[in-house]
Protein backbone atom coordinates (compact mmCIF):
# COMPACT_ATOMS: atom_id res chain seq x y z
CA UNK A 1 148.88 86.40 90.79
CA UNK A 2 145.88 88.02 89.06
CA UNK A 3 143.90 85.46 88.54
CA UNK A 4 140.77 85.98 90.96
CA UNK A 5 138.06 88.93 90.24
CA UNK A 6 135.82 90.25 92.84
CA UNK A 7 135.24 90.81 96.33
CA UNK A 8 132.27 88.72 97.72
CA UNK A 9 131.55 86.78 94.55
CA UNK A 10 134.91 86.07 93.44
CA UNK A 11 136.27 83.95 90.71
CA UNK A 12 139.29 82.03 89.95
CA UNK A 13 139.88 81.30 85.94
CA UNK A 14 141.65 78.95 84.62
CA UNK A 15 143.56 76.94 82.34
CA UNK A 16 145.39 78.11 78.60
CA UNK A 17 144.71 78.22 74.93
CA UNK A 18 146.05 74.96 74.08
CA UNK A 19 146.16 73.15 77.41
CA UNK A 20 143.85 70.37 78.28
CA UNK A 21 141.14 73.11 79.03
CA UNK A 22 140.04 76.47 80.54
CA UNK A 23 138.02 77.26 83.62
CA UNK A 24 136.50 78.93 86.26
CA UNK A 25 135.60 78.61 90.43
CA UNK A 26 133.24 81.12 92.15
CA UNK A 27 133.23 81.50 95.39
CA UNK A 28 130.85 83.52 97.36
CA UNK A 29 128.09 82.13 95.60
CA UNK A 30 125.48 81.62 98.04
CA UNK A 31 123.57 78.24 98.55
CA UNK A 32 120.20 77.02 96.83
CA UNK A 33 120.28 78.99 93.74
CA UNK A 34 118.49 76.94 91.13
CA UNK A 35 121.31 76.41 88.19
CA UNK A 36 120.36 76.47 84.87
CA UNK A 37 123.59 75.19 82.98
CA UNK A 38 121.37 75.69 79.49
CA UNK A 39 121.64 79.11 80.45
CA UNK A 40 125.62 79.25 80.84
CA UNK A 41 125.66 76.92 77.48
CA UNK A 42 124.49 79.29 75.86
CA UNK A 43 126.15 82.15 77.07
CA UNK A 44 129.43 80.46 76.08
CA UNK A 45 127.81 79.19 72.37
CA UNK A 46 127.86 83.22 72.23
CA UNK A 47 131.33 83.67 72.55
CA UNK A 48 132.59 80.35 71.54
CA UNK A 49 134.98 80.43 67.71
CA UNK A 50 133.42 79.20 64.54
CA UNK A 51 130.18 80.80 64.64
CA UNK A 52 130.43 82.39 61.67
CA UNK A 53 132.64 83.69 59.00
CA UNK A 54 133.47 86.49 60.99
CA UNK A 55 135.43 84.50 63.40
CA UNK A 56 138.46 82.64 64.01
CA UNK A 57 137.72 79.15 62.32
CA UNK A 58 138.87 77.03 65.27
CA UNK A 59 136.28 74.43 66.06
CA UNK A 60 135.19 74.03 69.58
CA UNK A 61 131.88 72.95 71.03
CA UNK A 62 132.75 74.79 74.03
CA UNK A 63 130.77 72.10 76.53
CA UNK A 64 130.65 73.05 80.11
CA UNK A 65 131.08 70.58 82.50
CA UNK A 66 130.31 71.08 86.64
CA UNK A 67 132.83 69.85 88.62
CA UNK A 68 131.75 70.77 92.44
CA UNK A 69 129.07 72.77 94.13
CA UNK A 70 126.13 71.91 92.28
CA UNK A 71 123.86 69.29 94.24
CA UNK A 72 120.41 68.68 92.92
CA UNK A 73 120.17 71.31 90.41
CA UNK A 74 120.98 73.98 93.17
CA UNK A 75 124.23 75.56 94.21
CA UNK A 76 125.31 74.16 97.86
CA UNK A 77 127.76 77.47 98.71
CA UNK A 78 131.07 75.60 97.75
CA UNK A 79 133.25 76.67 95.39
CA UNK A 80 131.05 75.78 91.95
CA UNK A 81 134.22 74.99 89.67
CA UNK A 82 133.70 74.43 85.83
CA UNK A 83 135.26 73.17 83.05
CA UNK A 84 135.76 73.12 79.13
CA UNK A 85 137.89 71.26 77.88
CA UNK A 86 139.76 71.84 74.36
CA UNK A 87 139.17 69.65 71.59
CA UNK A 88 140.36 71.92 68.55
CA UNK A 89 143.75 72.51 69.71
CA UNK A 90 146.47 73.08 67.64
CA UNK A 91 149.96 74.08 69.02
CA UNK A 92 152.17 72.97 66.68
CA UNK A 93 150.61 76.15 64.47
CA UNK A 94 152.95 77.98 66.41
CA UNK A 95 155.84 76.25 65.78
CA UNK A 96 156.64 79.04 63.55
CA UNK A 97 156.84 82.08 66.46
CA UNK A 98 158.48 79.98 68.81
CA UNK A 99 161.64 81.86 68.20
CA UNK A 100 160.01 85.29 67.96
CA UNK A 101 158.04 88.12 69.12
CA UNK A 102 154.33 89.21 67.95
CA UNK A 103 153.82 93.12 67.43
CA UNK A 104 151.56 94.15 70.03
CA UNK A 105 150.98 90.74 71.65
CA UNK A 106 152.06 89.77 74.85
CA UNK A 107 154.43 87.44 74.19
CA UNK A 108 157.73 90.23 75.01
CA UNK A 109 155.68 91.23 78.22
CA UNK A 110 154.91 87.62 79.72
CA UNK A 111 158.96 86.78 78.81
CA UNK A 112 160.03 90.07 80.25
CA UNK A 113 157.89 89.14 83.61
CA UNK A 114 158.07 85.57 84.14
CA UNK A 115 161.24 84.93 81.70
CA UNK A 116 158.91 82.50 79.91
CA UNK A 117 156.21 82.56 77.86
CA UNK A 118 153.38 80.29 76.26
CA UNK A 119 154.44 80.61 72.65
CA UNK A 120 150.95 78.01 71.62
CA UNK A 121 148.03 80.63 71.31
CA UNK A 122 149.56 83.13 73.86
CA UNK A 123 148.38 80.98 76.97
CA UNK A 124 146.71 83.15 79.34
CA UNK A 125 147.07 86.09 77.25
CA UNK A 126 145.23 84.45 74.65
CA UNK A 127 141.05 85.16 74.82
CA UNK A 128 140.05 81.52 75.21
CA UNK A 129 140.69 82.57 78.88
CA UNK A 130 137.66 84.24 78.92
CA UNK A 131 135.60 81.11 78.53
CA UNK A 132 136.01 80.82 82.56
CA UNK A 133 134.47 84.86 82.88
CA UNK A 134 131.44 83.99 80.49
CA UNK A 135 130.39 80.72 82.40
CA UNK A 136 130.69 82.82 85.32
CA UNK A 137 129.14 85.78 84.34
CA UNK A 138 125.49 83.33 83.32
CA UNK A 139 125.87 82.03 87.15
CA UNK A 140 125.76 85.74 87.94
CA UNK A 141 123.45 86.55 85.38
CA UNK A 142 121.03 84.59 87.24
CA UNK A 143 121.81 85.29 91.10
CA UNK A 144 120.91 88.94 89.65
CA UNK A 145 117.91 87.42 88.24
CA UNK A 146 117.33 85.24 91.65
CA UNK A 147 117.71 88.62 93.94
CA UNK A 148 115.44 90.65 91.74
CA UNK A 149 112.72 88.13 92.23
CA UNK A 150 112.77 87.98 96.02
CA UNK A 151 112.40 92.21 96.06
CA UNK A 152 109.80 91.91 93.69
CA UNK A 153 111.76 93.78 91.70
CA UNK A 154 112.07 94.11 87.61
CA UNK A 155 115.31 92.04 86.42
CA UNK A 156 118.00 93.65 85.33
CA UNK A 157 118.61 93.71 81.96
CA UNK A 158 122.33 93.91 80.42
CA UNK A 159 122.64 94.46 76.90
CA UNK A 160 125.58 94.99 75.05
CA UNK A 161 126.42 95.80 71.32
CA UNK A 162 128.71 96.30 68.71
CA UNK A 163 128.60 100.26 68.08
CA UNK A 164 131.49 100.90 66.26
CA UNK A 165 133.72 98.66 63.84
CA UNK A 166 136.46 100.63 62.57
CA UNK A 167 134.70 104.22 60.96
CA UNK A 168 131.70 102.66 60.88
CA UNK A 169 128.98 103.72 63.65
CA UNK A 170 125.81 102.07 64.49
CA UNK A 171 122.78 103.98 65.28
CA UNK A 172 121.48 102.31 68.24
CA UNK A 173 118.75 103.41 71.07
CA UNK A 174 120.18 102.29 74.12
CA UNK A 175 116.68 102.77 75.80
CA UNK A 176 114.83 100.32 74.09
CA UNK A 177 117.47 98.06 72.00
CA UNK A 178 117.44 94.21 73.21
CA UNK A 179 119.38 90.93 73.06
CA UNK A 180 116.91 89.51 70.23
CA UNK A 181 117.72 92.80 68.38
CA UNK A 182 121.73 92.06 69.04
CA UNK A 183 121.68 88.42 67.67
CA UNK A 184 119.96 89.22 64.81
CA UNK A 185 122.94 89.81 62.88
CA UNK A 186 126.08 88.13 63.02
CA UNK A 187 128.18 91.08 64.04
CA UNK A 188 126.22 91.84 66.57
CA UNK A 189 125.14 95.00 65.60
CA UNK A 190 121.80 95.82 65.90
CA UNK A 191 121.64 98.84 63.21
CA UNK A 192 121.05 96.87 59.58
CA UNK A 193 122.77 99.02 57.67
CA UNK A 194 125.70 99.65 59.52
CA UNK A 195 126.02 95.97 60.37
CA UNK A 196 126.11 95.39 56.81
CA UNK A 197 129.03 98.08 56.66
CA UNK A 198 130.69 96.31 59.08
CA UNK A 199 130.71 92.99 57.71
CA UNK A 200 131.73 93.92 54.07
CA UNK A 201 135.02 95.83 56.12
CA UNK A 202 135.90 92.93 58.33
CA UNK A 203 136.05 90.38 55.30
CA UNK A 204 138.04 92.84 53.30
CA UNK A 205 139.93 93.14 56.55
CA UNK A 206 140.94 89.37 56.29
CA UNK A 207 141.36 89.55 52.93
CA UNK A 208 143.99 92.01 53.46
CA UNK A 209 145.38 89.83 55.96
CA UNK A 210 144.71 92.84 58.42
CA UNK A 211 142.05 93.10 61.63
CA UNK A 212 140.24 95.85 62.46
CA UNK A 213 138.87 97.33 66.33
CA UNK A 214 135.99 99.31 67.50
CA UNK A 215 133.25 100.03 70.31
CA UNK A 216 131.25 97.79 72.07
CA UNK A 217 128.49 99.88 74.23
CA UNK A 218 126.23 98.37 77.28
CA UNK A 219 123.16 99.78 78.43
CA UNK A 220 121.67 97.84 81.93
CA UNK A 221 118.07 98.73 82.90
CA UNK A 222 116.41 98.36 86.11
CA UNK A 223 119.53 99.09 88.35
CA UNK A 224 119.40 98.43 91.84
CA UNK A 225 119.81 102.12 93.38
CA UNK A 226 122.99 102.23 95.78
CA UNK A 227 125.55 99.46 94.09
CA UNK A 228 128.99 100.80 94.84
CA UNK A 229 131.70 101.56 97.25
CA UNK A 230 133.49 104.24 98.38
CA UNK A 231 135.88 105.37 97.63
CA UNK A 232 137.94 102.81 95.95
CA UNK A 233 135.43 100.42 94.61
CA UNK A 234 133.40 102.69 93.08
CA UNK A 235 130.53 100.89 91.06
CA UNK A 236 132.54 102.79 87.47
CA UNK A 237 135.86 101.84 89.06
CA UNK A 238 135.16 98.09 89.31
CA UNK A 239 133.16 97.85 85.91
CA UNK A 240 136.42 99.85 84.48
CA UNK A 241 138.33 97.42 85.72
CA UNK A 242 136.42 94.66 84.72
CA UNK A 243 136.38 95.85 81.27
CA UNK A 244 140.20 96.54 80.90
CA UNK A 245 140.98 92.96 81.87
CA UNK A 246 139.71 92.02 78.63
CA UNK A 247 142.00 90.83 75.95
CA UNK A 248 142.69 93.80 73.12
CA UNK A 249 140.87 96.13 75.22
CA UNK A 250 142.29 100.15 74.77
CA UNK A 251 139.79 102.17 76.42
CA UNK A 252 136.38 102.71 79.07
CA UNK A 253 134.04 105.61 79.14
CA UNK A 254 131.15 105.98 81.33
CA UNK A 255 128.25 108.08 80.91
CA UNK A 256 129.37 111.31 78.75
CA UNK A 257 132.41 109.76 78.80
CA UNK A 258 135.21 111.62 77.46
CA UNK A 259 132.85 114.34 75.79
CA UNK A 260 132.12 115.50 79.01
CA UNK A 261 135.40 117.81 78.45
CA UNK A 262 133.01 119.64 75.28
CA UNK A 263 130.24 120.65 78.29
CA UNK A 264 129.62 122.90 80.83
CA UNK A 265 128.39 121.98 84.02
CA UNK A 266 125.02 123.93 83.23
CA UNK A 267 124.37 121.07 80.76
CA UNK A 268 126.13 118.38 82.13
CA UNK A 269 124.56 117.61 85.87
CA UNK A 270 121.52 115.84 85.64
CA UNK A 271 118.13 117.02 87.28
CA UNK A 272 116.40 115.58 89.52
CA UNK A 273 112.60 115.33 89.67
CA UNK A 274 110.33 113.61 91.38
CA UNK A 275 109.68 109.52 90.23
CA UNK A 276 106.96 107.74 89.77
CA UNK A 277 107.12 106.08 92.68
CA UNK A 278 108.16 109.35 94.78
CA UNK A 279 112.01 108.65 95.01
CA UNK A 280 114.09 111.51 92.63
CA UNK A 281 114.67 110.56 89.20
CA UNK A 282 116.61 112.46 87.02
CA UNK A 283 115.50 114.37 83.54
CA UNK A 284 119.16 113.21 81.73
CA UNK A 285 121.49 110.63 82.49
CA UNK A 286 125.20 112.49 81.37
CA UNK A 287 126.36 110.30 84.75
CA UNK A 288 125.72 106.39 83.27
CA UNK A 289 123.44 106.42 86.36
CA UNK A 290 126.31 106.27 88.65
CA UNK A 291 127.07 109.62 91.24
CA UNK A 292 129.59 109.31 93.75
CA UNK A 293 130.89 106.08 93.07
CA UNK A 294 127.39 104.65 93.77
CA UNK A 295 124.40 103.48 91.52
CA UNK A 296 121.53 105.75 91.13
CA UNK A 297 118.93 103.80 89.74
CA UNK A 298 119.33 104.96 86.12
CA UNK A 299 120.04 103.16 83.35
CA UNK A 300 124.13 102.08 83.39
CA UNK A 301 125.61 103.00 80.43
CA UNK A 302 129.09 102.04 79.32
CA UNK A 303 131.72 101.72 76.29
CA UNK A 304 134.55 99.64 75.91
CA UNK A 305 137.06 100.39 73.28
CA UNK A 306 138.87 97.06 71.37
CA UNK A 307 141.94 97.70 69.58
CA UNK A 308 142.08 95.55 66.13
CA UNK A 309 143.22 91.84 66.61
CA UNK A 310 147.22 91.74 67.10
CA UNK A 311 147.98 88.43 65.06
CA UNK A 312 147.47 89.28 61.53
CA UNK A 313 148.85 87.10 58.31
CA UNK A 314 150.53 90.18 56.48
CA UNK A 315 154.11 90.71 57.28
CA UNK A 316 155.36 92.67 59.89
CA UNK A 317 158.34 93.58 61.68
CA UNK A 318 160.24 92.29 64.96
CA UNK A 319 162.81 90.66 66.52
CA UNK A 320 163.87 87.37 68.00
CA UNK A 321 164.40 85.93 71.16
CA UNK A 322 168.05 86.64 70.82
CA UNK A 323 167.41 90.05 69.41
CA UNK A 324 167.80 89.64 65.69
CA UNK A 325 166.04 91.51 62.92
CA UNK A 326 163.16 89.45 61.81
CA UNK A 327 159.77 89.30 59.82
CA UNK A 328 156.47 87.80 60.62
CA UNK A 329 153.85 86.94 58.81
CA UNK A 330 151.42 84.77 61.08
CA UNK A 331 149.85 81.84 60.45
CA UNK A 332 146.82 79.91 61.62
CA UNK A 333 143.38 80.83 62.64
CA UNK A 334 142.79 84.49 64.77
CA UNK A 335 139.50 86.64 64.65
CA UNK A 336 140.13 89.90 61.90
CA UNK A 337 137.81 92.00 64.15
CA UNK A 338 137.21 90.63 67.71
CA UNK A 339 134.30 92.78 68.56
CA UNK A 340 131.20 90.13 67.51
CA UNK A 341 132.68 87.74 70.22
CA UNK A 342 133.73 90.61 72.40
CA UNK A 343 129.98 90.63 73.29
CA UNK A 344 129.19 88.27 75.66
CA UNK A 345 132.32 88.96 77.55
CA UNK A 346 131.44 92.17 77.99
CA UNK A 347 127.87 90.79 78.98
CA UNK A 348 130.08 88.24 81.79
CA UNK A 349 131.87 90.80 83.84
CA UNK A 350 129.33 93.61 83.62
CA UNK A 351 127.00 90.62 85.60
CA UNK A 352 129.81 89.72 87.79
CA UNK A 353 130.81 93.42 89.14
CA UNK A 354 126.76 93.61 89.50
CA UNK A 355 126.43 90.39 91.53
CA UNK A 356 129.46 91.33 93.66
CA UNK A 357 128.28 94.77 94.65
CA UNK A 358 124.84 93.33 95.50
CA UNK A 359 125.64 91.07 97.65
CA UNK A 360 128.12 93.77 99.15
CA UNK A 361 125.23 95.55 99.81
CA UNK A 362 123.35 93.01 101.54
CA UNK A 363 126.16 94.09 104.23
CA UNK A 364 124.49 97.59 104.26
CA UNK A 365 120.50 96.78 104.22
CA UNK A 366 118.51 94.70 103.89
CA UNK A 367 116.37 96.59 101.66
């Protein structure tokens, strides 16, 4: 039903807005990888509401709990299932749009498919879902790290930023930017002055009782060379895909992306030379390091494009269940720009597709 992500290391979320709590099981993950749950607690303190005035002011300590396949600090190879649980809940906020449809939410789409819908925080629509992917995504954070290790190998390194908020454009070097230089600020931008920018907009955003989208871009160093799969799991195909199942989510570019249509091929393909240690590199990197469908050991670069939040406080038309005329202005407690929390999910699933196509690889060589 859409739930489950993945191929070899698959997960299964979990669980709705303003249920008891949200969720995630992996399976695939292989046994005796040391677990560091400080690691996922943090991961999900990143994405959690309430971290600053930027976000939705719903209070949630967002505390992981392992339910099964953990033994001794160490996964066993059983499903490893795990659990928040809601404690800010507040579904009777929604009393209000029980009777109605939000503009560009998916409360017409779920009714139209299932001829039902969760009217309290949108469900599984809304991004509290996502709490399952980001616990996941630090398990697969570290099986990357785990794998790197036993190749003697650099780690990878996924970072991901806020680039754009709206007009405003960060400056960013994707060759040398970190996650220190990320968290600095509490948009997430790691240009100053543009982060600035973009925090004066988003306030006057919710003032407005408007929201406001943008870019978030990922860079990942030290990629393992041949992640991918012809011809219809291509490495871009499944991080595409992994990207576009993110709430508010519009658009994915890889590499040159979509101003690959300004260039010619002359200046587009990217040279190889010789490395340093004797396998081709290449001079530019128009690709995102991936050819073919497969990794090529360059950097992986990626956008993701975030429309601006759907629930918004200033009025706006639609109609009702039963089709009459209405207006809506929305109550209750939504993000004006969800880009500084779109972060770490990005983070999640661009370690998940990773951790999936490496151990789809171990099916290839053992190199």
């Amino acid at each position: 039903m859409g739930n489950i992500f993945g191929h070899t290391f698959r997960i299964s979320t979990f669980g709705e807005s303003h249920g008891g709590g949200v969720g995630v099981v992996i399976d695939g993950l292989p046994a005796k990888l040391v677990i560091d749950l400080e690691h996922v607690q943090a991961e999900l303190d990143r994405r959690r509401p309430g971290q600053s005035r930027l976000t939705t002011q719903r209070n949630e300590v967002d505390a992981v709990e392992v339910l099964s396949g953990v033994a001794g600090g160490a996964s066993t190879g059983a499903p490893l299932a795990m659990l928040v649980r809601n404690a800010d809940a507040r579904p009777g906020a929604y009393d209000h749009m029980r009777q109605l449809y939000r503009p560009s939410h998916a409360d017409y789409t779920y009714d139209a498919k299932y001829g039902n819908r969760t009217v309290e925080g949108g469900g599984r629509s809304s991004a509290r879902e996502t709490i399952g992917r980001v616990a996941a995504g630090a398990i697969a954070m570290q099986l990357l790290d785990a794998l790197a290790d036993r190749r003697e190998r650099p780690r990878p390194e996924i970072v991901s930023w806020v680039d754009q908020v709206h007009s405003i454009t960060a400056s960013v070097d994707a060759s040398t930017v970190d996650r220190d230089a990320v968290e600095v600020d509490q948009t997430r931008c790691p240009d100053p002055a543009a982060a600035a920018d973009m925090t004066n907009a988003i306030e006057q955003a919710r003032r407005d009782g408007d929201s406001l989208g943008g870019t978030v871009r990922t860079v990942v160093r030290h990629m393992t060379k041949g992640l991918g799969e012809p011809v219809f799991d291509r490495l871009e195909a499944d991080i595409g895909k992994a990207m576009l199942s993110l709430p508010a989510t519009k658009g994915f570019e890889i590499g040159s992306g979509f101003a690959a249509t300004e260039m010619t091929g002359r200046t587009h393909n990217d040279p190889f030379v010789p490395g340093p240690d004797g396998s081709p590199t290449t001079t530019s990197n128009h690709s995102g390091g991936v050819q073919g469908g497969i990794s090529n050991g360059q950097p992986l670069l990626f956008r993701t494009v975030f429309k601006p939040t759907a629930t918004i406080s200033s009025p706006q038309d639609t109609v009702t269940v039963d089709g009459e005329v209405t207006t809506l202005a929305a109550k209750g407690r939504h993000d004006p720009c969800v880009l500084p929390r779109a972060v770490p999910m990005v983070d999640a699933m661009t370690a998940l597709v990773l951790a999936d196509h490496e151990l789809r690889q171990l099916k290839h060589t053992l190199l």
